[in-house]
Protein backbone atom coordinates (compact mmCIF):
# COMPACT_ATOMS: atom_id res chain seq x y z
CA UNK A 1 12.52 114.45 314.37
CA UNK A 2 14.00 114.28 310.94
CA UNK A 3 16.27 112.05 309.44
CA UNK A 4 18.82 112.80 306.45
CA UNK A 5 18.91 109.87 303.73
CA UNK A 6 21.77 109.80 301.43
CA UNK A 7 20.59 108.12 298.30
CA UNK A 8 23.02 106.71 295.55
CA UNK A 9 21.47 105.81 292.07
CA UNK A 10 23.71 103.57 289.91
CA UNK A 11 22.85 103.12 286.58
CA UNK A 12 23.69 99.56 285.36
CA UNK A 13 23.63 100.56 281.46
CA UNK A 14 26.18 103.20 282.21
CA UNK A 15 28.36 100.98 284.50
CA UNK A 16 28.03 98.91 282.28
CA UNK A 17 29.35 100.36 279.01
CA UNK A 18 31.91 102.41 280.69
CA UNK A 19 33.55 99.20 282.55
CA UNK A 20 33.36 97.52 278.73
CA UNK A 21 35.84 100.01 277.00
CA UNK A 22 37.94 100.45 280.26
CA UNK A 23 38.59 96.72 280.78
CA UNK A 24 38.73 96.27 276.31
CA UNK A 25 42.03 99.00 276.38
CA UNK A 26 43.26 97.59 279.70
CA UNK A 27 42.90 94.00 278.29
CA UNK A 28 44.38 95.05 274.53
CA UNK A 29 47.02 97.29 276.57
CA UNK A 30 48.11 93.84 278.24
CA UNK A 31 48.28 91.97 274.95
CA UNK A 32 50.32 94.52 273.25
CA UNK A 33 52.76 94.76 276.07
CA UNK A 34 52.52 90.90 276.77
CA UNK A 35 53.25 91.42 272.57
CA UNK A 36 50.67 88.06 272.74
CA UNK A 37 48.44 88.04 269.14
CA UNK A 38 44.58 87.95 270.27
CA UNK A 39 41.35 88.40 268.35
CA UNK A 40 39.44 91.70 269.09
CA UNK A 41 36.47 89.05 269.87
CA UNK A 42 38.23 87.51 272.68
CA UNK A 43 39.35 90.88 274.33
CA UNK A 44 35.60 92.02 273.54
CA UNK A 45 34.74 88.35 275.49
CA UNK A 46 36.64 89.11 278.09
CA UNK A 47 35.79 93.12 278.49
CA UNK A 48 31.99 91.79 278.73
CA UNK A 49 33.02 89.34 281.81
CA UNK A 50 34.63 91.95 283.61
CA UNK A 51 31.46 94.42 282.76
CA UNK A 52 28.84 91.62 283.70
CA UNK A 53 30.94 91.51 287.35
CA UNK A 54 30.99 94.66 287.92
CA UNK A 55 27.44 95.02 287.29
CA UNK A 56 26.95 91.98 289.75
CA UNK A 57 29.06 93.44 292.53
CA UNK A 58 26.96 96.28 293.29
CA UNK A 59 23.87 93.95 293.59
CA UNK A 60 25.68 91.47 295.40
CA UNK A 61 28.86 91.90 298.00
CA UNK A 62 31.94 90.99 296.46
CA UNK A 63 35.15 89.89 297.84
CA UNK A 64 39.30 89.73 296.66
CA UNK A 65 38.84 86.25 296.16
CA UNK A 66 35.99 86.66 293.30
CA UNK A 67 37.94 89.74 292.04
CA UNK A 68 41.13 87.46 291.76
CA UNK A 69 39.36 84.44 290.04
CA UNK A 70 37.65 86.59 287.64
CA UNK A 71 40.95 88.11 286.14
CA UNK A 72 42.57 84.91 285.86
CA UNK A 73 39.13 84.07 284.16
CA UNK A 74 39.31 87.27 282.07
CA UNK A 75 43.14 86.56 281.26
CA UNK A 76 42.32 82.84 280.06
CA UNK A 77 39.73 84.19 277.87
CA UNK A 78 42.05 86.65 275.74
CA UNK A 79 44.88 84.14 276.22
CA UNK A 80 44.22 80.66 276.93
CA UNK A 81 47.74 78.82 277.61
CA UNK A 82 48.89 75.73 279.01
CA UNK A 83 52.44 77.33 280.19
CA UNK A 84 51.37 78.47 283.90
CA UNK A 85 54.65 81.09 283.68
CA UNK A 86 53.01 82.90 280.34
CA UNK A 87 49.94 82.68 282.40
CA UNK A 88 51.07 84.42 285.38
CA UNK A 89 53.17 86.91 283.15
CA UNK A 90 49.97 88.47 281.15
CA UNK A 91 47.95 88.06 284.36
CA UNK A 92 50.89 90.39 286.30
CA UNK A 93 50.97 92.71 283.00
CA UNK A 94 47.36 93.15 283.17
CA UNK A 95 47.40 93.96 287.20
CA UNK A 96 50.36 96.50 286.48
CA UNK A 97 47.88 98.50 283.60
CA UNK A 98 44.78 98.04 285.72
CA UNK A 99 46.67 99.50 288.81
CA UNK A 100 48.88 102.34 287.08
CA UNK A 101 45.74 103.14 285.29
CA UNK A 102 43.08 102.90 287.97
CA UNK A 103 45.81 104.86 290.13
CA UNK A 104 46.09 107.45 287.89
CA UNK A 105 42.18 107.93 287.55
CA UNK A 106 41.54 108.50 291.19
CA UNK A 107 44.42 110.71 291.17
CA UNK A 108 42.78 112.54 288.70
CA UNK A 109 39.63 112.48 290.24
CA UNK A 110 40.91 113.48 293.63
CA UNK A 111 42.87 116.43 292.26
CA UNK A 112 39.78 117.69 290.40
CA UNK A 113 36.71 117.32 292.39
CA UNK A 114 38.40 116.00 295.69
CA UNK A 115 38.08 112.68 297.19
CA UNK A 116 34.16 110.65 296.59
CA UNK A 117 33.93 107.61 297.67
CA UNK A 118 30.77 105.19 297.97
CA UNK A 119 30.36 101.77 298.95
CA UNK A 120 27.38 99.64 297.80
CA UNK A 121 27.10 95.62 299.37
CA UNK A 122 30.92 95.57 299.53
CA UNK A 123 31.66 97.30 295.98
CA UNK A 124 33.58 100.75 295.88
CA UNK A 125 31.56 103.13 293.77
CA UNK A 126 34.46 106.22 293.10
CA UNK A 127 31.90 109.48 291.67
CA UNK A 128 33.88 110.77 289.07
CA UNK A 129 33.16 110.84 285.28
CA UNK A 130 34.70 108.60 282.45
CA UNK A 131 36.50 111.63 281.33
CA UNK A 132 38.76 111.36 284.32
CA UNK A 133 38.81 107.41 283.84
CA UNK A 134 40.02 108.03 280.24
CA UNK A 135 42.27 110.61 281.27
CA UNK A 136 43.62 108.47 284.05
CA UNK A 137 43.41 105.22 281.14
CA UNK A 138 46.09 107.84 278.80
CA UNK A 139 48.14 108.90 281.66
CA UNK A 140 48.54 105.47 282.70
CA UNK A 141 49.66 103.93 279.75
CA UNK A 142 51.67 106.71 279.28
CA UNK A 143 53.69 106.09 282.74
CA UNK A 144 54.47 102.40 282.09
CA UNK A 145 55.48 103.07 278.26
CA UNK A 146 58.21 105.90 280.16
CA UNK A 147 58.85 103.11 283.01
CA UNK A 148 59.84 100.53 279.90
CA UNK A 149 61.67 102.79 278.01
CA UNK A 150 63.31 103.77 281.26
CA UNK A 151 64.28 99.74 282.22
CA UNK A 152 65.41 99.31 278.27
CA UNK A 153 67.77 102.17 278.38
CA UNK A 154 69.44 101.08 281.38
CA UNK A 155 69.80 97.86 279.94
CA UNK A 156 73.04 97.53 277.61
CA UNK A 157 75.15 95.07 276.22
CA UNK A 158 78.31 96.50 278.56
CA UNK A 159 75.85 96.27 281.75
CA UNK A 160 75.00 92.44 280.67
CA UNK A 161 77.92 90.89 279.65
CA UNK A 162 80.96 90.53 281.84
CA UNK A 163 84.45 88.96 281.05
CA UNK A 164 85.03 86.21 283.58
CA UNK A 165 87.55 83.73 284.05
CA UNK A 166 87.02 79.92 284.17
CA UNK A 167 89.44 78.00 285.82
CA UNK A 168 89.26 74.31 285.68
CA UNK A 169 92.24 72.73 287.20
CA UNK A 170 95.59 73.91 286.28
CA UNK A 171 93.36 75.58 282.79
CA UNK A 172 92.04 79.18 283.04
CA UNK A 173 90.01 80.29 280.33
CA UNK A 174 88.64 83.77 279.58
CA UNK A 175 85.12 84.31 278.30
CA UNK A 176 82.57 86.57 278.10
CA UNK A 177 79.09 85.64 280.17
CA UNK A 178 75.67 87.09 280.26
CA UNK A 179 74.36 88.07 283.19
CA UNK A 180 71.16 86.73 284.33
């Protein structure tokens, strides 16, 4: 009787450094679109936090609700507001990179070398190199600078503003409004 044993080696150093520049141009991404001012210390700060849990996660099972608290943790870090709306803005920005750009990694990485998946106490382990995570990083960044552009162009002073008329007892004045 034999028995097949699959055996997965991560290497925390690697995991490591490759989650650190991933989550530093996902997190400076963010603040550019956000168009927020942030020391390169604080988006280094916050790169390491996401690299330390990610490192953590393998060893120990993870859930959404850690996941969630530690972006709004790695948000605060790079931009620590008291105006809960800016807040949730840059925290949606930064879920709209991380998710066009993861996305477009696994894409990637599923078009090239097919689909590997491992799990490890709860944490998804996807085999592919950091080429196809930088790749996917590019092609990501690319898609929601095309999506902006896209949104911008459609947006014009003739689609905002409408003439309207006001009329206020026996009065009716014209005026132009913007539309919200």
């Amino acid at each position: 009787m034999s028995y097949e044993v699959d055996i997965l080696i991560v290497y925390a150093d690697i995991v490591f450094i490759e989650n650190l520049i991933i989550n530093y141009v996902i997190l400076y991404v963010t603040t550019l679109l956000k168009k927020i001012k942030v020391s390169y210390f604080r988006i280094l700060l916050s790169a390491i936090c996401g690299s330390v849990y990610a490192i953590v996660s393998i060893i120990v099972s993870d859930n959404i609700i850690s996941k969630i608290i530690l972006s709004i943790v790695m948000i605060l870090i790079i931009y620590p507001t008291k105006d809960i709306r800016k807040f949730l803005e840059t925290l949606a920005i930064f879920y709209l990179v991380s998710i066009t750009t993861g996305g477009a990694s696994i894409a990637i990485s599923y078009l090239v070398n097919g689909y590997k998946i491992n799990t490890v106490n709860g944490a998804t382990i996807v085999d592919f190199p950091i080429l196809f995570s930088s790749i996917g990083l590019i092609l990501g960044i690319i898609l929601i600078k095309i999506t902006i552009n896209n949104v911008k162009s459609k947006i014009t002073k003739k689609n905002i503003f409408y003439d309207i008329e006001v009329f206020i007892g026996n009065k009716r004045t014209k005026i132009k409004a913007l539309l919200d």
